[in-house]
PDB file of N, CA and C in Angstrom:
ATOM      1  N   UNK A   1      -9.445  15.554 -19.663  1.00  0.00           N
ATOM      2  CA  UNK A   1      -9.493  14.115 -19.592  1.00  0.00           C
ATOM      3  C   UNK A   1     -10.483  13.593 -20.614  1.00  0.00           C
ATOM      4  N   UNK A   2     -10.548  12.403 -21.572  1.00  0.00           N
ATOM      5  CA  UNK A   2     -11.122  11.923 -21.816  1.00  0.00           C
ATOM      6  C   UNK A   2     -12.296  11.042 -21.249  1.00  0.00           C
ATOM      7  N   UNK A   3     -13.267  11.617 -21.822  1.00  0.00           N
ATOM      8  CA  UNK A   3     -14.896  10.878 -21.060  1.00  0.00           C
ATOM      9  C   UNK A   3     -15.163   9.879 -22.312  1.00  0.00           C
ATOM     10  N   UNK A   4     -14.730   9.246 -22.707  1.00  0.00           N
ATOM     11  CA  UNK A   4     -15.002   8.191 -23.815  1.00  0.00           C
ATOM     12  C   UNK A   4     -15.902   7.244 -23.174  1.00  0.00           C
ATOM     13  N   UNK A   5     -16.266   6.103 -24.044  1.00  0.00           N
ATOM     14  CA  UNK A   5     -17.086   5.196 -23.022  1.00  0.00           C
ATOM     15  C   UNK A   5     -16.394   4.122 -21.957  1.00  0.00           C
ATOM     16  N   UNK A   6     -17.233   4.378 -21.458  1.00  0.00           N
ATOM     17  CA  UNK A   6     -17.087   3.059 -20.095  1.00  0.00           C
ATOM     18  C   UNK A   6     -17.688   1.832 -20.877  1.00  0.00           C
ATOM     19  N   UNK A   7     -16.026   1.028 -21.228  1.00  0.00           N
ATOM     20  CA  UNK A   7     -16.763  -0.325 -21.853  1.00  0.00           C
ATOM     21  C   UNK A   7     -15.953  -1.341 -20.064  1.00  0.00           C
ATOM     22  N   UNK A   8     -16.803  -3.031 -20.319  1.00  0.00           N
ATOM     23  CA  UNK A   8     -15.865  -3.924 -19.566  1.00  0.00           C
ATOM     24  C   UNK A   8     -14.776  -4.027 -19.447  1.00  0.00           C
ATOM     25  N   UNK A   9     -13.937  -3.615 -20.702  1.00  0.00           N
ATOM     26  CA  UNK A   9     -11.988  -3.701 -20.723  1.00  0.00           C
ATOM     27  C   UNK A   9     -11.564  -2.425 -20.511  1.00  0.00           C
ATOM     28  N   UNK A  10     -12.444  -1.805 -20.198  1.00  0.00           N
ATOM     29  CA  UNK A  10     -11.578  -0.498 -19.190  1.00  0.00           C
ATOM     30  C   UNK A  10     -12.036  -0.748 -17.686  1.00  0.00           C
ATOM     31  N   UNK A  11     -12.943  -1.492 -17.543  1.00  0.00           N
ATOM     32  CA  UNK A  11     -13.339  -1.339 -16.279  1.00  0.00           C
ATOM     33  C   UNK A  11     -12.547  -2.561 -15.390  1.00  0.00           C
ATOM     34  N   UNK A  12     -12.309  -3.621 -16.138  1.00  0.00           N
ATOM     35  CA  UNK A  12     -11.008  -4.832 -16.413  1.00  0.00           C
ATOM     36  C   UNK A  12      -9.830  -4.283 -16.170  1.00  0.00           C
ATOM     37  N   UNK A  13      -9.481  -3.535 -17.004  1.00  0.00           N
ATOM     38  CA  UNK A  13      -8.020  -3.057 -16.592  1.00  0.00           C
ATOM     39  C   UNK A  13      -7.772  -2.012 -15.235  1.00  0.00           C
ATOM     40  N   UNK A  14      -8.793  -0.973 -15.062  1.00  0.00           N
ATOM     41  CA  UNK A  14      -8.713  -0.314 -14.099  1.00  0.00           C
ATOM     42  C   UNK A  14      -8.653  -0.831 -12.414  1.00  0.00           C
ATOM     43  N   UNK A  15      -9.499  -2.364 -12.926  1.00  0.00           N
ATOM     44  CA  UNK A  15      -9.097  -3.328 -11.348  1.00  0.00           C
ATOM     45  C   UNK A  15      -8.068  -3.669 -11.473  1.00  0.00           C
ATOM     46  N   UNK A  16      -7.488  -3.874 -12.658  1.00  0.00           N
ATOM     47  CA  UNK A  16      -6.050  -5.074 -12.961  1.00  0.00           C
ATOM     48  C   UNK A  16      -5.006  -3.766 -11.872  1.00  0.00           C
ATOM     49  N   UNK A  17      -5.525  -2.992 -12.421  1.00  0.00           N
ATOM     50  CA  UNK A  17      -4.069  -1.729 -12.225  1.00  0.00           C
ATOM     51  C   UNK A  17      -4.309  -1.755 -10.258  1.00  0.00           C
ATOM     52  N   UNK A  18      -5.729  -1.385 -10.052  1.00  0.00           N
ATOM     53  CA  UNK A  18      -5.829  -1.172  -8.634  1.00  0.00           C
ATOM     54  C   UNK A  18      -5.024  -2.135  -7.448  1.00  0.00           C
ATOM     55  N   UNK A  19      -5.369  -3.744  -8.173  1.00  0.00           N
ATOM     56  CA  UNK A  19      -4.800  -4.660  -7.504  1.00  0.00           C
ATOM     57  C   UNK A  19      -3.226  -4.440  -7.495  1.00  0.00           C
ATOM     58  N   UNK A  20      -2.451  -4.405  -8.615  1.00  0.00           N
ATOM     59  CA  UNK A  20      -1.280  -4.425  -8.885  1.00  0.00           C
ATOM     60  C   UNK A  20      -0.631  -3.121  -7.650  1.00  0.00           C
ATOM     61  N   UNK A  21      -1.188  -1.643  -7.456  1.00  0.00           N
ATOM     62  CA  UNK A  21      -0.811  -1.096  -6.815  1.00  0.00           C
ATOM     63  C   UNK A  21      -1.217  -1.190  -5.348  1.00  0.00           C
ATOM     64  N   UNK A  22      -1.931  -2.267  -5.110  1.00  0.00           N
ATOM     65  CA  UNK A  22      -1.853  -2.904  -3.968  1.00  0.00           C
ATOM     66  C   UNK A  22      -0.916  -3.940  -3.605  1.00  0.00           C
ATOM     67  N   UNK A  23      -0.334  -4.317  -4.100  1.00  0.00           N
ATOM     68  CA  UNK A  23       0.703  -5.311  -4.471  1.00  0.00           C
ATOM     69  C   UNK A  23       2.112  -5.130  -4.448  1.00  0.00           C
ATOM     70  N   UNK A  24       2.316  -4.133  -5.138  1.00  0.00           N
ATOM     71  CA  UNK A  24       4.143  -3.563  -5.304  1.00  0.00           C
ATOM     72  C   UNK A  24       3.582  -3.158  -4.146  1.00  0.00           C
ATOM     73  N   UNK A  25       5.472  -3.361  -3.709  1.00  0.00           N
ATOM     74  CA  UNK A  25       5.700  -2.874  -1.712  1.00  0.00           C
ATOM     75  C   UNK A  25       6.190  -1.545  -2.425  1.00  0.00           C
ATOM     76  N   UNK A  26       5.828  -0.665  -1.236  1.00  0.00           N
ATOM     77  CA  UNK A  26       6.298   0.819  -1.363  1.00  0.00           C
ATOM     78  C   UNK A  26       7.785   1.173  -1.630  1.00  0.00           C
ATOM     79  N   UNK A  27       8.156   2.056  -2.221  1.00  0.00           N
ATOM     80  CA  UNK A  27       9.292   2.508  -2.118  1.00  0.00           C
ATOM     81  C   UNK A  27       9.755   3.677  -2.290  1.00  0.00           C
ATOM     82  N   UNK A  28      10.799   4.302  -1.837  1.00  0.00           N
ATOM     83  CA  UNK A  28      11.141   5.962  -1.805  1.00  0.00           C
ATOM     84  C   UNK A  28      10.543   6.581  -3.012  1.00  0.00           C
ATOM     85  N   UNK A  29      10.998   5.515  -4.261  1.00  0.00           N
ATOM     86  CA  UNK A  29      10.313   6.208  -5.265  1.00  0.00           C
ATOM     87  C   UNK A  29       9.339   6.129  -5.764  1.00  0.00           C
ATOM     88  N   UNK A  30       8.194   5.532  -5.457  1.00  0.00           N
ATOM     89  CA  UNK A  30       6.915   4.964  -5.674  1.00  0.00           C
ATOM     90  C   UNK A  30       6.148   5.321  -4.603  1.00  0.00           C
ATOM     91  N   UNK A  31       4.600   5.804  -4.205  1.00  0.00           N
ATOM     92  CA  UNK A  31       4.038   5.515  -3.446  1.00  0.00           C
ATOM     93  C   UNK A  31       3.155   4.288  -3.652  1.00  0.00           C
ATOM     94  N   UNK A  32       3.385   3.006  -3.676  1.00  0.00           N
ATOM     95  CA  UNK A  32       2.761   2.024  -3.736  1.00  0.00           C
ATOM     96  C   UNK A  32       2.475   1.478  -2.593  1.00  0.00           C
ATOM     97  N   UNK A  33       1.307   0.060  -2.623  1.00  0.00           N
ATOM     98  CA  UNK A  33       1.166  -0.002  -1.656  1.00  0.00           C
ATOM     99  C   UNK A  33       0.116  -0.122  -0.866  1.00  0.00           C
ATOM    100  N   UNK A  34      -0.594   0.855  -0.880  1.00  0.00           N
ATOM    101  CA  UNK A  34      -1.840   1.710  -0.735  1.00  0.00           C
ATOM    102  C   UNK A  34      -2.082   2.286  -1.062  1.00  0.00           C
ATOM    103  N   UNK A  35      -3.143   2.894  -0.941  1.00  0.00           N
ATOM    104  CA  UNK A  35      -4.242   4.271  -1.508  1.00  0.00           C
ATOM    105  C   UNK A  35      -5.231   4.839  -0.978  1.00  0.00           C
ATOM    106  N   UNK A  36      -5.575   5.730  -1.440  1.00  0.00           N
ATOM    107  CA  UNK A  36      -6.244   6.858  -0.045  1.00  0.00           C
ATOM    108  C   UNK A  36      -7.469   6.195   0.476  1.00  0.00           C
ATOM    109  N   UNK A  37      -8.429   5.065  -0.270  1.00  0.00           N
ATOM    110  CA  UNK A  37      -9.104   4.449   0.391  1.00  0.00           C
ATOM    111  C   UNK A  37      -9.083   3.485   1.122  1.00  0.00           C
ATOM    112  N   UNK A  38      -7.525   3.296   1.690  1.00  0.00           N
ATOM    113  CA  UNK A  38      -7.406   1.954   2.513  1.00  0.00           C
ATOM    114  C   UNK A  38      -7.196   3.060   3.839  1.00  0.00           C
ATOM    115  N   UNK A  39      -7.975   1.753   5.311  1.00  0.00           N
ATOM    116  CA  UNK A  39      -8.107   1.986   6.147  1.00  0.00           C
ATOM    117  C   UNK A  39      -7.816   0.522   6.549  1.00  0.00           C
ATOM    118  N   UNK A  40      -7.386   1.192   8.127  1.00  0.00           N
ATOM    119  CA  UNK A  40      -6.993  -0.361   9.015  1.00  0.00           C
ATOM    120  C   UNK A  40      -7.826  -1.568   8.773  1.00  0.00           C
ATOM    121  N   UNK A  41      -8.680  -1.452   8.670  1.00  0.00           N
ATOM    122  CA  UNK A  41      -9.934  -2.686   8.508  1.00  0.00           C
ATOM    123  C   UNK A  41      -9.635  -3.233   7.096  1.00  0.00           C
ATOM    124  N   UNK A  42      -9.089  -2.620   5.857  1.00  0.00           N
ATOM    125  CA  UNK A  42      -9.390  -2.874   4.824  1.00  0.00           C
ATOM    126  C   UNK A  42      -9.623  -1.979   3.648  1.00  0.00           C
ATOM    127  N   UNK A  43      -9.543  -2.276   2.557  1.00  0.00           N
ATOM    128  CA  UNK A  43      -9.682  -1.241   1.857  1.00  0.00           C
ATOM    129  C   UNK A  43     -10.749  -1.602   0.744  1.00  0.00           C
ATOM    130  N   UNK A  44     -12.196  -0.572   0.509  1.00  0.00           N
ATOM    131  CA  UNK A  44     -13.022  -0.623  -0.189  1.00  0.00           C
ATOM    132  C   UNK A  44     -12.987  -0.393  -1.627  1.00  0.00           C
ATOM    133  N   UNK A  45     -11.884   0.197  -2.455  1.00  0.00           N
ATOM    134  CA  UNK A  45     -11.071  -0.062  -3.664  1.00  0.00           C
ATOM    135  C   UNK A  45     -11.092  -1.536  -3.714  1.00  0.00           C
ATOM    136  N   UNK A  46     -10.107  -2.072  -3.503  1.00  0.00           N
ATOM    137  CA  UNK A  46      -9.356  -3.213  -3.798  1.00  0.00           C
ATOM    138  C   UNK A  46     -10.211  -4.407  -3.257  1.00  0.00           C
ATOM    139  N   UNK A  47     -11.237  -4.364  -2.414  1.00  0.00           N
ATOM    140  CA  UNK A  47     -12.236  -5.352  -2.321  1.00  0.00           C
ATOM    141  C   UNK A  47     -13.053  -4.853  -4.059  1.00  0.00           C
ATOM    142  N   UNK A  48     -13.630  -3.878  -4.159  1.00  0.00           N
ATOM    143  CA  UNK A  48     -14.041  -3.873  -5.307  1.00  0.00           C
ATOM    144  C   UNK A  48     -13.167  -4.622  -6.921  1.00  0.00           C
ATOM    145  N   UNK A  49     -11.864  -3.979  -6.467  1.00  0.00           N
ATOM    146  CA  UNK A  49     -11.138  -4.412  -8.077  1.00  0.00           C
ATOM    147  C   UNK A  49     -10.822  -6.025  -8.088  1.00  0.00           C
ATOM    148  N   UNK A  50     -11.141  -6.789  -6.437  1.00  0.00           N
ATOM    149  CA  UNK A  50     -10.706  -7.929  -6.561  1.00  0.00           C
ATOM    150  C   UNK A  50     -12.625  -8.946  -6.655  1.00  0.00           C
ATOM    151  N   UNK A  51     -13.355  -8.242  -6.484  1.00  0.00           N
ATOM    152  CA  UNK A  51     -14.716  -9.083  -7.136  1.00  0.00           C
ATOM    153  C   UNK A  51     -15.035  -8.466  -8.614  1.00  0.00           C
ATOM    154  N   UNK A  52     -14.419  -7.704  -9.285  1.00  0.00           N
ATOM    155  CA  UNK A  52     -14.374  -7.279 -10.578  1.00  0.00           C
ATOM    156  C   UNK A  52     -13.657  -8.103 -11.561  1.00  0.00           C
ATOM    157  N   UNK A  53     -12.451  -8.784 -10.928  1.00  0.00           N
ATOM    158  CA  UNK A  53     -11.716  -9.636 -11.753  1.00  0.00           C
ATOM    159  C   UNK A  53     -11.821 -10.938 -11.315  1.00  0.00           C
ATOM    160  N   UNK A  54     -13.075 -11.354  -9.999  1.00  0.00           N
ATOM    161  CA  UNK A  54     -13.566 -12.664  -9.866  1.00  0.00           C
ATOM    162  C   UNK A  54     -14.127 -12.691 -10.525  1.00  0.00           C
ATOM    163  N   UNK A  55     -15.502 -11.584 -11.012  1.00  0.00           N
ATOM    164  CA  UNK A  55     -16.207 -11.873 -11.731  1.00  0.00           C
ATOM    165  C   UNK A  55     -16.240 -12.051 -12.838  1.00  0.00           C
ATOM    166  N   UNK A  56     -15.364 -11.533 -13.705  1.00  0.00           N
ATOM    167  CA  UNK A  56     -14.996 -11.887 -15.459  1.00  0.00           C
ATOM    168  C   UNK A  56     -13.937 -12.756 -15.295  1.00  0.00           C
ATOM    169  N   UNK A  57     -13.317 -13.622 -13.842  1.00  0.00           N
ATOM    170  CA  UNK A  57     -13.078 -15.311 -14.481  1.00  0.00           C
ATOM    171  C   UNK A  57     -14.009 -15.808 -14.017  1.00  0.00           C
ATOM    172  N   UNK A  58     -14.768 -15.562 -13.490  1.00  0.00           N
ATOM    173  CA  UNK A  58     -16.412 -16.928 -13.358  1.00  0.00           C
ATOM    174  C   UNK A  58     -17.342 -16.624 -14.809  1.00  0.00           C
ATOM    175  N   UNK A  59     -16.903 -15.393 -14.952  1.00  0.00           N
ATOM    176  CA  UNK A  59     -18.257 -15.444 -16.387  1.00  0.00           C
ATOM    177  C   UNK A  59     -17.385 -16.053 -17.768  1.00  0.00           C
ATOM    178  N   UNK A  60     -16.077 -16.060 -17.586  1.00  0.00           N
ATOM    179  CA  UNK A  60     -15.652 -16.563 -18.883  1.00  0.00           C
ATOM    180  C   UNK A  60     -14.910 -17.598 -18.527  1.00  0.00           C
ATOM    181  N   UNK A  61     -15.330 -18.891 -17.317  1.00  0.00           N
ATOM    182  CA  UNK A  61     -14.937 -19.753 -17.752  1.00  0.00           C
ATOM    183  C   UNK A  61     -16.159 -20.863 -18.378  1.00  0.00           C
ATOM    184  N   UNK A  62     -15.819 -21.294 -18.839  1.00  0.00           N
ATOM    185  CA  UNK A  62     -16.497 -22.554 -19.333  1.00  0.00           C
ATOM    186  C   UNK A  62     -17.374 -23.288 -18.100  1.00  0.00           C
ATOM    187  N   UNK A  63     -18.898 -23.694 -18.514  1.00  0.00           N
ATOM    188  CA  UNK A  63     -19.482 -24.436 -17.960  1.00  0.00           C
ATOM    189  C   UNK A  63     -19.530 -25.830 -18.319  1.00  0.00           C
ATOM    190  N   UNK A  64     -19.787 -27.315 -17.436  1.00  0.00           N
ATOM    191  CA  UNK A  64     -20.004 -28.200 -18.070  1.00  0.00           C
ATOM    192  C   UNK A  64     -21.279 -28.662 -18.480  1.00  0.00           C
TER     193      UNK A  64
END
């Protein structure tokens, strides 16, 4: 595997992707859906990938 650097637009896309596979409904041929860190309560992934991509639209929107 590549250990290259950990910049923001990998760490950007890696939530983009997390959310998205929280998103597509499962199917025979996909395991989507979930992922091994979701539990009944919630899942500690996808709370993470979804304040990861709050936070780079609050930092790049415009202030007045």
């Amino acid at each position: 595997m590549d250990d290259g650097p950990l910049t923001p637009a990998l760490v950007l896309w890696t939530a983009k992707r997390v959310i998205t596979q929280h998103a597509e409904p499962a199917s025979p041929h996909r395991a989507t859906g979930t992922c091994v860190q979701c539990w009944d309560a919630g899942c500690d992934m996808l709370s993470w990938a979804i304040g990861v991509v709050k936070a780079h639209r609050l930092a790049s929107t415009p202030r007045p």
